[in-house]
C-alpha atoms as a PDB file:
ATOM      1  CA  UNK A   1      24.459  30.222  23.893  1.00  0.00           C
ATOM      2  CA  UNK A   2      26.181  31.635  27.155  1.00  0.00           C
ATOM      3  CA  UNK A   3      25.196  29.699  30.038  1.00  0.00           C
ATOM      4  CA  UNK A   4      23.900  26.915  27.985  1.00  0.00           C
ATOM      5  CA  UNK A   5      25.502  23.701  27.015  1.00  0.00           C
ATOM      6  CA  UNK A   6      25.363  21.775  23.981  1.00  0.00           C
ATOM      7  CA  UNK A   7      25.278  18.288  23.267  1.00  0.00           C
ATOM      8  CA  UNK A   8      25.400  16.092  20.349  1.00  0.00           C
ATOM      9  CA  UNK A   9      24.912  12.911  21.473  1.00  0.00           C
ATOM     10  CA  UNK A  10      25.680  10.618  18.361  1.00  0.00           C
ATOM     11  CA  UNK A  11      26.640   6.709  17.573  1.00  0.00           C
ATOM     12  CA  UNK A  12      30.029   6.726  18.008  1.00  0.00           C
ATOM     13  CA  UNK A  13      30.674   9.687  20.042  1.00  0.00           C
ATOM     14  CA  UNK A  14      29.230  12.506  22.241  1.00  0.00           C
ATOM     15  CA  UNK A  15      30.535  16.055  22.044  1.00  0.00           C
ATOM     16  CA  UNK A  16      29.906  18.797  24.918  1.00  0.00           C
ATOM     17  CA  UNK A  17      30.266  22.128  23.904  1.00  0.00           C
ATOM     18  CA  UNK A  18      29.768  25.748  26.143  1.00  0.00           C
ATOM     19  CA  UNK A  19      30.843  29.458  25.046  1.00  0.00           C
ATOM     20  CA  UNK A  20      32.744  30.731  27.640  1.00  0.00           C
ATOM     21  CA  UNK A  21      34.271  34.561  27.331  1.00  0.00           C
ATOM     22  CA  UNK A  22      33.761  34.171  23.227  1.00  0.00           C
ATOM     23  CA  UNK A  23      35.495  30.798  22.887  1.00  0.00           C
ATOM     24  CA  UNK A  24      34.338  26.852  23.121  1.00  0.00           C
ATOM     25  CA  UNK A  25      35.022  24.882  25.478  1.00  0.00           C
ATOM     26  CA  UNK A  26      34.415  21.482  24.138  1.00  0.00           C
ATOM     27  CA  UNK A  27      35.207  17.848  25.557  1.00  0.00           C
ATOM     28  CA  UNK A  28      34.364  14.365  23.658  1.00  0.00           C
ATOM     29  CA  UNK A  29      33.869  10.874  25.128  1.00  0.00           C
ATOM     30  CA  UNK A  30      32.983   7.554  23.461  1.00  0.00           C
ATOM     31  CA  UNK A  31      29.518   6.144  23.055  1.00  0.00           C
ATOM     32  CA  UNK A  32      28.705   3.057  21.168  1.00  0.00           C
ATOM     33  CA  UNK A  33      25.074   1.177  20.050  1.00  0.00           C
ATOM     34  CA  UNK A  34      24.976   0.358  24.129  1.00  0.00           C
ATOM     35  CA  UNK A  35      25.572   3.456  25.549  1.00  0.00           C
ATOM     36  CA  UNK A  36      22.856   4.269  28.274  1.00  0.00           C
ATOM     37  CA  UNK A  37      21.228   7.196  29.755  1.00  0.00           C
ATOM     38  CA  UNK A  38      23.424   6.732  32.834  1.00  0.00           C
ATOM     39  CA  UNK A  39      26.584   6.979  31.155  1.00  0.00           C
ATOM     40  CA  UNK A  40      25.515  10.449  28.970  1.00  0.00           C
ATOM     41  CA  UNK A  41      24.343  11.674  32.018  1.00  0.00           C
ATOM     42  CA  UNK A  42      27.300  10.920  34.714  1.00  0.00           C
ATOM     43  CA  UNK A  43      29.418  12.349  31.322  1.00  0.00           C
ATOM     44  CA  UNK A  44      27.665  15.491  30.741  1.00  0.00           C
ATOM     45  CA  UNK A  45      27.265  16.546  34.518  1.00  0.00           C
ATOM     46  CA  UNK A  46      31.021  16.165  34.741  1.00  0.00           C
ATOM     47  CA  UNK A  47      31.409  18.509  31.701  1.00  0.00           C
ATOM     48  CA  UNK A  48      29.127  20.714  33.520  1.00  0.00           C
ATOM     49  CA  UNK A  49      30.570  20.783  36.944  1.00  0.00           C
ATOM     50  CA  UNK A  50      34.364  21.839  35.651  1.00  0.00           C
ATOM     51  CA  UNK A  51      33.006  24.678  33.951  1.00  0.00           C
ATOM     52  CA  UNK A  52      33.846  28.360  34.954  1.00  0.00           C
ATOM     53  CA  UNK A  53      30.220  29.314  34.983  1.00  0.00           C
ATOM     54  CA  UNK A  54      27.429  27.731  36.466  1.00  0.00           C
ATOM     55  CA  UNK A  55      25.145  26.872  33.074  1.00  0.00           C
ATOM     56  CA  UNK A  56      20.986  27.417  33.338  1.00  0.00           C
ATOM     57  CA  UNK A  57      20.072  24.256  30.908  1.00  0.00           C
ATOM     58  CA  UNK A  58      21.633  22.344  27.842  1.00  0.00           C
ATOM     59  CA  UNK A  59      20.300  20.973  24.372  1.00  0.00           C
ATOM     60  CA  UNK A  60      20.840  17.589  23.485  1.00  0.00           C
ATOM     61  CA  UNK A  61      21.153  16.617  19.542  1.00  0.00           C
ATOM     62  CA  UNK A  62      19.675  12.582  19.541  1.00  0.00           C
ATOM     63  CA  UNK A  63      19.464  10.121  17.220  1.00  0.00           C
ATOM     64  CA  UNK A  64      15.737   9.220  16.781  1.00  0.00           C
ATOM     65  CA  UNK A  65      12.267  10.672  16.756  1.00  0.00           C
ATOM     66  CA  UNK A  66      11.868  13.159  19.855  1.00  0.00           C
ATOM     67  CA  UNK A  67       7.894  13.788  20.783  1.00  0.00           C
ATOM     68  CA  UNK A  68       7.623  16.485  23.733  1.00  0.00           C
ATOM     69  CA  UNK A  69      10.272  15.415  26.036  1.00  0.00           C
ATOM     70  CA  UNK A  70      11.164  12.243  25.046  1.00  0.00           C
ATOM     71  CA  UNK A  71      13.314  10.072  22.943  1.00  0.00           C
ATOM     72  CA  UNK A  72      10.481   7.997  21.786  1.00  0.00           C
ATOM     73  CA  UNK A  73      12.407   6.117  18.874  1.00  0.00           C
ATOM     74  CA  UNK A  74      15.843   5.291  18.192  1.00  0.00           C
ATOM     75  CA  UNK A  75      18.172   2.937  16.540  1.00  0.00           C
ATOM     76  CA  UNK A  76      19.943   3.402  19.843  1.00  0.00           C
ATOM     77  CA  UNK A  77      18.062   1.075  21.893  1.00  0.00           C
ATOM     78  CA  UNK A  78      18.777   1.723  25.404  1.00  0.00           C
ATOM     79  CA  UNK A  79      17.820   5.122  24.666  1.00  0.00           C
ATOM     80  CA  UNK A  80      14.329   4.683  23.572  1.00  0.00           C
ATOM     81  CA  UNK A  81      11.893   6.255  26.271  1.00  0.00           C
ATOM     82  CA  UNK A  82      14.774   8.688  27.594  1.00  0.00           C
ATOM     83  CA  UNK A  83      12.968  11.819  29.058  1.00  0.00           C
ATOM     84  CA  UNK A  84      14.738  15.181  29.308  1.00  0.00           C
ATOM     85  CA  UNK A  85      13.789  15.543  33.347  1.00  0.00           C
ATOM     86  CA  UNK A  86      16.589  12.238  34.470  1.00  0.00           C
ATOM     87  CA  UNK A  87      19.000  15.192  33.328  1.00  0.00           C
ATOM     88  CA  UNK A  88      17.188  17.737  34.388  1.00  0.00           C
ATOM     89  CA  UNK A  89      17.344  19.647  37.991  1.00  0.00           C
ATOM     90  CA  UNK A  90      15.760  22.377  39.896  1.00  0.00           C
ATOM     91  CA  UNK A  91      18.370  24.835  37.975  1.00  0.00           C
ATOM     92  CA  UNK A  92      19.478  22.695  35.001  1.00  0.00           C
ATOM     93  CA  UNK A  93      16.601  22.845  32.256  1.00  0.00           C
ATOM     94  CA  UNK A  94      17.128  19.695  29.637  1.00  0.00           C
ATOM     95  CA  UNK A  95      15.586  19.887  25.976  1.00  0.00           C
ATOM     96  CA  UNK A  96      16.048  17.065  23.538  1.00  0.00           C
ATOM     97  CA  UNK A  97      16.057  18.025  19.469  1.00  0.00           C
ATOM     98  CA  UNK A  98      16.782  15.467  16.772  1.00  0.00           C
ATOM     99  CA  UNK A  99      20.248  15.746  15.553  1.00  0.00           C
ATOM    100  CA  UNK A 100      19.752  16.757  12.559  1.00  0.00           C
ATOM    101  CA  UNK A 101      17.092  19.647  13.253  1.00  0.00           C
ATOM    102  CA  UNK A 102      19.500  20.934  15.564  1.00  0.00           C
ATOM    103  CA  UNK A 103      22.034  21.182  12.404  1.00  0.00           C
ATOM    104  CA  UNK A 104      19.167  22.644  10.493  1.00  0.00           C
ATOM    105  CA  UNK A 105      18.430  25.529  13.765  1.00  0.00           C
ATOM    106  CA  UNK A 106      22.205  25.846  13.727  1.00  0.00           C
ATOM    107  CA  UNK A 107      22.691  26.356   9.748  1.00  0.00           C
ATOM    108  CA  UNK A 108      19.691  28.146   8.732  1.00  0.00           C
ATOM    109  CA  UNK A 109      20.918  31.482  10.202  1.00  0.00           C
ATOM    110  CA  UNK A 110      23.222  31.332   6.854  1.00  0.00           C
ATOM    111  CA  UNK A 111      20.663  31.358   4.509  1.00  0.00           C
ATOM    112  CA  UNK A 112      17.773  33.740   3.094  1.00  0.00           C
ATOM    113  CA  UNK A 113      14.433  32.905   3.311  1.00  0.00           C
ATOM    114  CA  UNK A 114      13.701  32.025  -0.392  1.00  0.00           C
ATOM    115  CA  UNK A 115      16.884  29.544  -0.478  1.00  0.00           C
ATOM    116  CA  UNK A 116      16.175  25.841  -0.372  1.00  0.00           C
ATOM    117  CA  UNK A 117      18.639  23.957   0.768  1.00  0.00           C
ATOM    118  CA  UNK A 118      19.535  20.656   2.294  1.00  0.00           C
ATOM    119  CA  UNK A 119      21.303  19.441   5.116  1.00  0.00           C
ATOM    120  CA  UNK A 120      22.405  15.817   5.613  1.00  0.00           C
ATOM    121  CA  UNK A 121      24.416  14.487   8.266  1.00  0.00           C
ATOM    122  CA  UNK A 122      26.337  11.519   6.982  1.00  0.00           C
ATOM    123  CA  UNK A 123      27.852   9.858  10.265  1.00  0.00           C
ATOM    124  CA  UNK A 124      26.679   6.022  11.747  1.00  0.00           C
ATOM    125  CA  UNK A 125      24.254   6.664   9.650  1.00  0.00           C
ATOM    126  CA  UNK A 126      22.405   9.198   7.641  1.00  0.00           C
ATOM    127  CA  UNK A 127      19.748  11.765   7.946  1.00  0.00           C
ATOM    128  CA  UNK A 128      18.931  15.049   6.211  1.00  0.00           C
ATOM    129  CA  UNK A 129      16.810  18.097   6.494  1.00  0.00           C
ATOM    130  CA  UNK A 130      15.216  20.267   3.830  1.00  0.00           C
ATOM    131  CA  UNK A 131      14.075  24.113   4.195  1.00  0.00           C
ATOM    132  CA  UNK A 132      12.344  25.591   1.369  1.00  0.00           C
ATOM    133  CA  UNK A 133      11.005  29.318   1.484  1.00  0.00           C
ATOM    134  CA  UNK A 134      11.526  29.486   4.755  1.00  0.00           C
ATOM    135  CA  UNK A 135       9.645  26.204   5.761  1.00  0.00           C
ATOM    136  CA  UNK A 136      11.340  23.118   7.345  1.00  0.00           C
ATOM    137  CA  UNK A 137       9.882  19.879   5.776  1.00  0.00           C
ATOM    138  CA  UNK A 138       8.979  18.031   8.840  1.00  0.00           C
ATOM    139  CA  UNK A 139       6.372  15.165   6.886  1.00  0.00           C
ATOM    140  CA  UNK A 140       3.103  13.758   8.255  1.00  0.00           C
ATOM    141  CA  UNK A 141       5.195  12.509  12.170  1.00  0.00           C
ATOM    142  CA  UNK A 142       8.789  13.590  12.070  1.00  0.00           C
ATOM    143  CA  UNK A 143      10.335  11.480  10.057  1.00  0.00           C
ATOM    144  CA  UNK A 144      10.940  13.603   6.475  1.00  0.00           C
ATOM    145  CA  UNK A 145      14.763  13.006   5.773  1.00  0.00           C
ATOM    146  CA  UNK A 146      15.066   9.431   6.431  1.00  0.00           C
ATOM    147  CA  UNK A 147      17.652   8.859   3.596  1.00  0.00           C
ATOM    148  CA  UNK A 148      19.964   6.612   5.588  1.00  0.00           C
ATOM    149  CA  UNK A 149      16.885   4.035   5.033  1.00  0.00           C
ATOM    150  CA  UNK A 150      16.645   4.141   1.645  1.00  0.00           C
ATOM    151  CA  UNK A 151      16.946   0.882  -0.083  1.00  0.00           C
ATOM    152  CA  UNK A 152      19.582   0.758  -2.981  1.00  0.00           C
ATOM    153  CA  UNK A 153      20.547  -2.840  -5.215  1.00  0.00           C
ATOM    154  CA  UNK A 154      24.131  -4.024  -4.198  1.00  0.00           C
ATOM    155  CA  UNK A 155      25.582  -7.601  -5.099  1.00  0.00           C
ATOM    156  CA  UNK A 156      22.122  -9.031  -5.498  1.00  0.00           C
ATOM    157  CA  UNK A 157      20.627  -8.058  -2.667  1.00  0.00           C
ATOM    158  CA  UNK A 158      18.694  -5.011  -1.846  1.00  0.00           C
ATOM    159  CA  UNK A 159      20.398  -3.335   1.116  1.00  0.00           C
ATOM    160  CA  UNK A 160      19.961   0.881   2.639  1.00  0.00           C
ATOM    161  CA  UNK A 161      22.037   3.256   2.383  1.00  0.00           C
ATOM    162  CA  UNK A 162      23.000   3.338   6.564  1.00  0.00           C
ATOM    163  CA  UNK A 163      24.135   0.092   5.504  1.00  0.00           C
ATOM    164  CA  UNK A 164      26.533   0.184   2.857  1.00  0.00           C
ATOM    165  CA  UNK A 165      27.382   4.146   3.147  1.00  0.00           C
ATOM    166  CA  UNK A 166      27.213   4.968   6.717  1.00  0.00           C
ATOM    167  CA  UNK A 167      30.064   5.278   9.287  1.00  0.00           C
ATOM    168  CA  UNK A 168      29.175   2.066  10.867  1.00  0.00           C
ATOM    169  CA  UNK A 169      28.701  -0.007   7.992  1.00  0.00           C
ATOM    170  CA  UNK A 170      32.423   1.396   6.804  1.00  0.00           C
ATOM    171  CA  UNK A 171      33.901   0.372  10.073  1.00  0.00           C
ATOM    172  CA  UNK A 172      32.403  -2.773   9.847  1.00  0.00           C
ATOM    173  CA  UNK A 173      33.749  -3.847   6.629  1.00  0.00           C
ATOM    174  CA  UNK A 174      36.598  -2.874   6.871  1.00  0.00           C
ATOM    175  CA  UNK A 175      37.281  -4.867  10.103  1.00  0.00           C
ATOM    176  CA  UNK A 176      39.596  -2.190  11.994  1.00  0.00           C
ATOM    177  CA  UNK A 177      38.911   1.246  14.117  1.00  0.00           C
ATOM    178  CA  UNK A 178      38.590   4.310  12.741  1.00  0.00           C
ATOM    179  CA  UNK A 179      42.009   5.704  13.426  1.00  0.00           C
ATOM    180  CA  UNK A 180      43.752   2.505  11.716  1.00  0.00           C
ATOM    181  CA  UNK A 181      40.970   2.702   8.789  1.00  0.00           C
ATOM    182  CA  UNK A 182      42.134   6.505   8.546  1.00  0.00           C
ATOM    183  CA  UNK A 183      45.836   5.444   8.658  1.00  0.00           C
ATOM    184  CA  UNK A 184      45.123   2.861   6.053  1.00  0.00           C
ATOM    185  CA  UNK A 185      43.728   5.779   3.956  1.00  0.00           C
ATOM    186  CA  UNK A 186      46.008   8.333   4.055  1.00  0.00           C
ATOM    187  CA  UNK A 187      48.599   5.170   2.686  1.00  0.00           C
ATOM    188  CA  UNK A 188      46.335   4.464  -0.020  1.00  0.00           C
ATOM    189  CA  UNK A 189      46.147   0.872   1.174  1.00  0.00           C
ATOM    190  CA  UNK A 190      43.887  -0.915  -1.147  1.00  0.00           C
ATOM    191  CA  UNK A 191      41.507  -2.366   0.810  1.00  0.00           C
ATOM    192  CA  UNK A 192      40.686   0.787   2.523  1.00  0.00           C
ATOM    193  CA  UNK A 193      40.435   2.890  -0.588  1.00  0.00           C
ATOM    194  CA  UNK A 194      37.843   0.314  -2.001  1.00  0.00           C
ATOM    195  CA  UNK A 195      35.803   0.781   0.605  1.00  0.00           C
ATOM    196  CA  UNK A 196      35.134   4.248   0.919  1.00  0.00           C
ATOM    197  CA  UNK A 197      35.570   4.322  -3.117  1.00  0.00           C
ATOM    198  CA  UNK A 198      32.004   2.350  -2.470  1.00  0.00           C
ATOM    199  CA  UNK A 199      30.822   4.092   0.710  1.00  0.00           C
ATOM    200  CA  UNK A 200      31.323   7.272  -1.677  1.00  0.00           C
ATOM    201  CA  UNK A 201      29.532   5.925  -4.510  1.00  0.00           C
ATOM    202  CA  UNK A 202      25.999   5.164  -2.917  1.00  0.00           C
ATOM    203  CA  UNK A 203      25.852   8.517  -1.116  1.00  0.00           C
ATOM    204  CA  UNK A 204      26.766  10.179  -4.205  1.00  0.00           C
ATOM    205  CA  UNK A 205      23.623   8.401  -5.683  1.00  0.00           C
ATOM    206  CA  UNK A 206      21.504   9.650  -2.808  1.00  0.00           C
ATOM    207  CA  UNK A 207      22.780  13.116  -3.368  1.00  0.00           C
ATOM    208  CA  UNK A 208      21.308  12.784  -7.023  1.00  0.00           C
ATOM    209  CA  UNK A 209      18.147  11.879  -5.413  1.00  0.00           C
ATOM    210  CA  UNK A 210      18.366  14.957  -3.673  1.00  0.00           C
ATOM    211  CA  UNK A 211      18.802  17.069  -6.342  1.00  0.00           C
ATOM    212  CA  UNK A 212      16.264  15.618  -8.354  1.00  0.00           C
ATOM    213  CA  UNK A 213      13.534  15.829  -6.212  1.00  0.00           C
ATOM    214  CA  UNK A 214      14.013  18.842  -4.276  1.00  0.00           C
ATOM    215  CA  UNK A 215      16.424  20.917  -6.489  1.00  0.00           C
ATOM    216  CA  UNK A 216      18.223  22.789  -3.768  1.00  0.00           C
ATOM    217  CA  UNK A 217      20.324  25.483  -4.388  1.00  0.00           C
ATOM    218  CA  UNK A 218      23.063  24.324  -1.448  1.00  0.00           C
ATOM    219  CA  UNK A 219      23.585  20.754   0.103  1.00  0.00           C
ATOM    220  CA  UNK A 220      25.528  21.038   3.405  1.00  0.00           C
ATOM    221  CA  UNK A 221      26.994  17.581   4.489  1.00  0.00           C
ATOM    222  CA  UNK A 222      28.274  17.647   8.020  1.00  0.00           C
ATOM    223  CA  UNK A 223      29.564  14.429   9.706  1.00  0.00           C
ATOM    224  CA  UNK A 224      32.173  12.028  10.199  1.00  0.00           C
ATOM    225  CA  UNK A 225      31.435  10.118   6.949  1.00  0.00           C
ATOM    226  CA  UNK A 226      32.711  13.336   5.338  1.00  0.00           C
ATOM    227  CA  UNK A 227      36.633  12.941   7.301  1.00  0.00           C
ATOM    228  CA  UNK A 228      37.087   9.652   5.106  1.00  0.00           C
ATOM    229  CA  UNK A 229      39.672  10.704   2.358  1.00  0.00           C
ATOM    230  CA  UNK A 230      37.915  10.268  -1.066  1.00  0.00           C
ATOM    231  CA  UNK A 231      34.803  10.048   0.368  1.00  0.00           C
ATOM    232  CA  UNK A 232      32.907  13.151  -0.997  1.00  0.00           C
ATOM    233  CA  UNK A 233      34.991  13.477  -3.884  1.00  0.00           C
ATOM    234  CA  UNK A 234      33.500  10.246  -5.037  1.00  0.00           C
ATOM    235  CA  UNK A 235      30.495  10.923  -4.162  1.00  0.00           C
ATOM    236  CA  UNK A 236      30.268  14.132  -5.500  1.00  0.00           C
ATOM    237  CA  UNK A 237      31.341  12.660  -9.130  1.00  0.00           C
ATOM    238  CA  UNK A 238      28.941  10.411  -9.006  1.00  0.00           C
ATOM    239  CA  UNK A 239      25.815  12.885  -8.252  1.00  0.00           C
ATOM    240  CA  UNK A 240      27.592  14.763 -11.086  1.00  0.00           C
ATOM    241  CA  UNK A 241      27.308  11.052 -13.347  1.00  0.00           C
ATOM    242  CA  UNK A 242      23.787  10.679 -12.906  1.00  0.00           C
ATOM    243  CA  UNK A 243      22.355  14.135 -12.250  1.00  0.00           C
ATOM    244  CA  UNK A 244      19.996  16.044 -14.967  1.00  0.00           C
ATOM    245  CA  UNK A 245      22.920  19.010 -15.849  1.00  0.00           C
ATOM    246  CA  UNK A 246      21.687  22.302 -15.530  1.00  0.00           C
ATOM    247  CA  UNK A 247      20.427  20.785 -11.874  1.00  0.00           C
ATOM    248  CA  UNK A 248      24.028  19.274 -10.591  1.00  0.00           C
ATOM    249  CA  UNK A 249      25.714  22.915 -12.026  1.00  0.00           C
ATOM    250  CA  UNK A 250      22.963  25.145 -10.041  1.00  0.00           C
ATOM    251  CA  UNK A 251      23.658  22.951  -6.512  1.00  0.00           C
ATOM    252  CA  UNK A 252      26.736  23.801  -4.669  1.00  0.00           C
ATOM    253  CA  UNK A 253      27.254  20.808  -2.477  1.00  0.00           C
ATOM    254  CA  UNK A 254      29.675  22.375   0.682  1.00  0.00           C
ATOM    255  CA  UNK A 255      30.767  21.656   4.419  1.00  0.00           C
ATOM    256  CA  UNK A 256      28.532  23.087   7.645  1.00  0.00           C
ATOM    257  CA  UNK A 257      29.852  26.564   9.069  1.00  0.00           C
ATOM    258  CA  UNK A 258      31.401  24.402  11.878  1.00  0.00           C
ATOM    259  CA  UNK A 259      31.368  21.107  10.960  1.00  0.00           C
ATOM    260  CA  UNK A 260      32.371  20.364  14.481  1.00  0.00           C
ATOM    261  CA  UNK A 261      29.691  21.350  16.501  1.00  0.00           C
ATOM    262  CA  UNK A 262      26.706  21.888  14.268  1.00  0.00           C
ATOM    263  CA  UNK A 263      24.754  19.496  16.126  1.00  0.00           C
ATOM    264  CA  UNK A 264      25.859  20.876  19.619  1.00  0.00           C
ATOM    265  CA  UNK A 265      25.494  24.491  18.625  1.00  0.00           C
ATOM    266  CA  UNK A 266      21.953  23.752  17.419  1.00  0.00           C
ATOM    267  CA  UNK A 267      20.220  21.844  20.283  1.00  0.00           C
ATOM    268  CA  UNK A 268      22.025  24.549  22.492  1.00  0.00           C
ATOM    269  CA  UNK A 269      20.294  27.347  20.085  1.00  0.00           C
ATOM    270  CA  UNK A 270      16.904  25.221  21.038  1.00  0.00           C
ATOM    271  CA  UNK A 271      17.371  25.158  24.539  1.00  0.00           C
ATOM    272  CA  UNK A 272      17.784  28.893  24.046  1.00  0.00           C
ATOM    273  CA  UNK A 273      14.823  29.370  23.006  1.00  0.00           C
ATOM    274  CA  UNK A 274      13.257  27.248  25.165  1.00  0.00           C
ATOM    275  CA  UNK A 275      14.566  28.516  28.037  1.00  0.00           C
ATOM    276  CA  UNK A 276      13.794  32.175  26.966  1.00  0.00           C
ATOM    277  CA  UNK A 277      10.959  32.314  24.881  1.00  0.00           C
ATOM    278  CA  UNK A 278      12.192  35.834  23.998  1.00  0.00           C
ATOM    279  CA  UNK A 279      15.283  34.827  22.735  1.00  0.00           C
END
């Protein structure tokens, strides 16, 4: 990915990554449900300009449904309609890939053809990607892997999983920022522990769903729902509770390559290839 930048341009946060002289150079800034086209790009062209090389284009993970050059749908509102050319110039080339495809063109390189696996990215909310024998399960438009929709039964009312398992339904509940929820955690305050206890518990049910219906041999799970202490073992206990045996014991369920960047290092993969059809 010399010369091209990568962006993951999430819900909570936007990382900038760029290999320079076989290491990363990487900066983070806040985003939020407002954040606006303005802001990611005045950010990312200020990552770009303090770089010791002058980059040729840059990938951009995104949260939503990406058709051609746009951002056509997203949960991120002021983002919907975003086209690649507002951050594009005469020598900067802008590509936009959903997040999680870029984790999938990031990951995949890890894999054999005949594997199936599945990738889900549990951060502000929740999406996943499945490749089996050698094909990427796109669905009829885009949208295959829309877990973090899924409805599940809690306290009487029927609610998805983005919103009882999902970094911003966490956040939400429990009423503080992340760094005090994490503090909170690591004292095994109550409050805190219940929370993710529950966060844990639903995802671990929509791993089972994974297995069952696409009986992968791997699950990766990359994102910042991950970083919450007890989060994936509970979850993993319960996919154990309610998953068919011999299916649970043949599915390893394990972190990204770099958990970090997977996003980043994906769209800027894209953009690669993109950029140099060769490549």
């Amino acid at each position: 990915m010399n010369k091209i930048i990568g962006v993951d341009a999430g819900g909570t946060k936007m990382l900038m990554t760029a290999e320079y002289e076989g290491e990363y150079i990487d900066k983070t800034v806040p985003t939020g449900s407002d954040v606006t086209p303005e802001y990611l790009k005045s950010e990312i062209f200020k990552f770009k300009d303090c770089l010791p090389f002058v980059p040729e284009g840059m990938g951009m993970g995104v949260v939503g449904l990406v058709e051609d050059e746009t951002l056509k749908m997203s949960h991120l509102k002021n983002l919907c309609g975003m086209k690649t050319e507002y951050f594009s110039t005469e020598t900067f080339k802008a590509h936009f890939i959903n997040d999680v495809k870029a984790a999938m063109a990031c990951e995949e390189q890890f894999y054999s053809q005949n594997t199936t696996f599945a990738l889900i990215m549990a951060g502000t909310g929740f999406a996943m990607s499945v490749r089996t024998q050698g094909v990427n399960v796109l669905g009829q438009d885009g949208w295959a892997g829309e877990i973090g929709s899924s409805p599940y039964p809690i306290n009487g009312e029927i609610k998805t999983l983005d919103g009882i398992s999902g970094g911003k339904a966490i956040l939400n509940k429990a009423g503080c920022s992340i760094d005090e929820l994490l503090k909170a955690l690591n004292n095994n305050e109550k409050f805190a522990t219940d929370i993710i206890k529950q966060g844990g518990y639903y995802f671990g049910l929509a791993l089972s769903n994974v297995i069952h219906t696409f009986n992968p041999k791997f699950i990766v799970v990359g994102g910042g729902c991950t970083k919450f202490k007890g989060y994936m073992d509970q979850a993993i206990l319960t996919a154990k509770q309610y998953t068919l045996e011999d299916l649970f014991n043949n599915c390893k369920i394990m972190e990204p390559s770099d958990a970090k960047r997977i996003v980043a290092l994906g769209a800027a993969k894209f953009a690669e290839t993109k950029l140099n059809p060769e490549y």
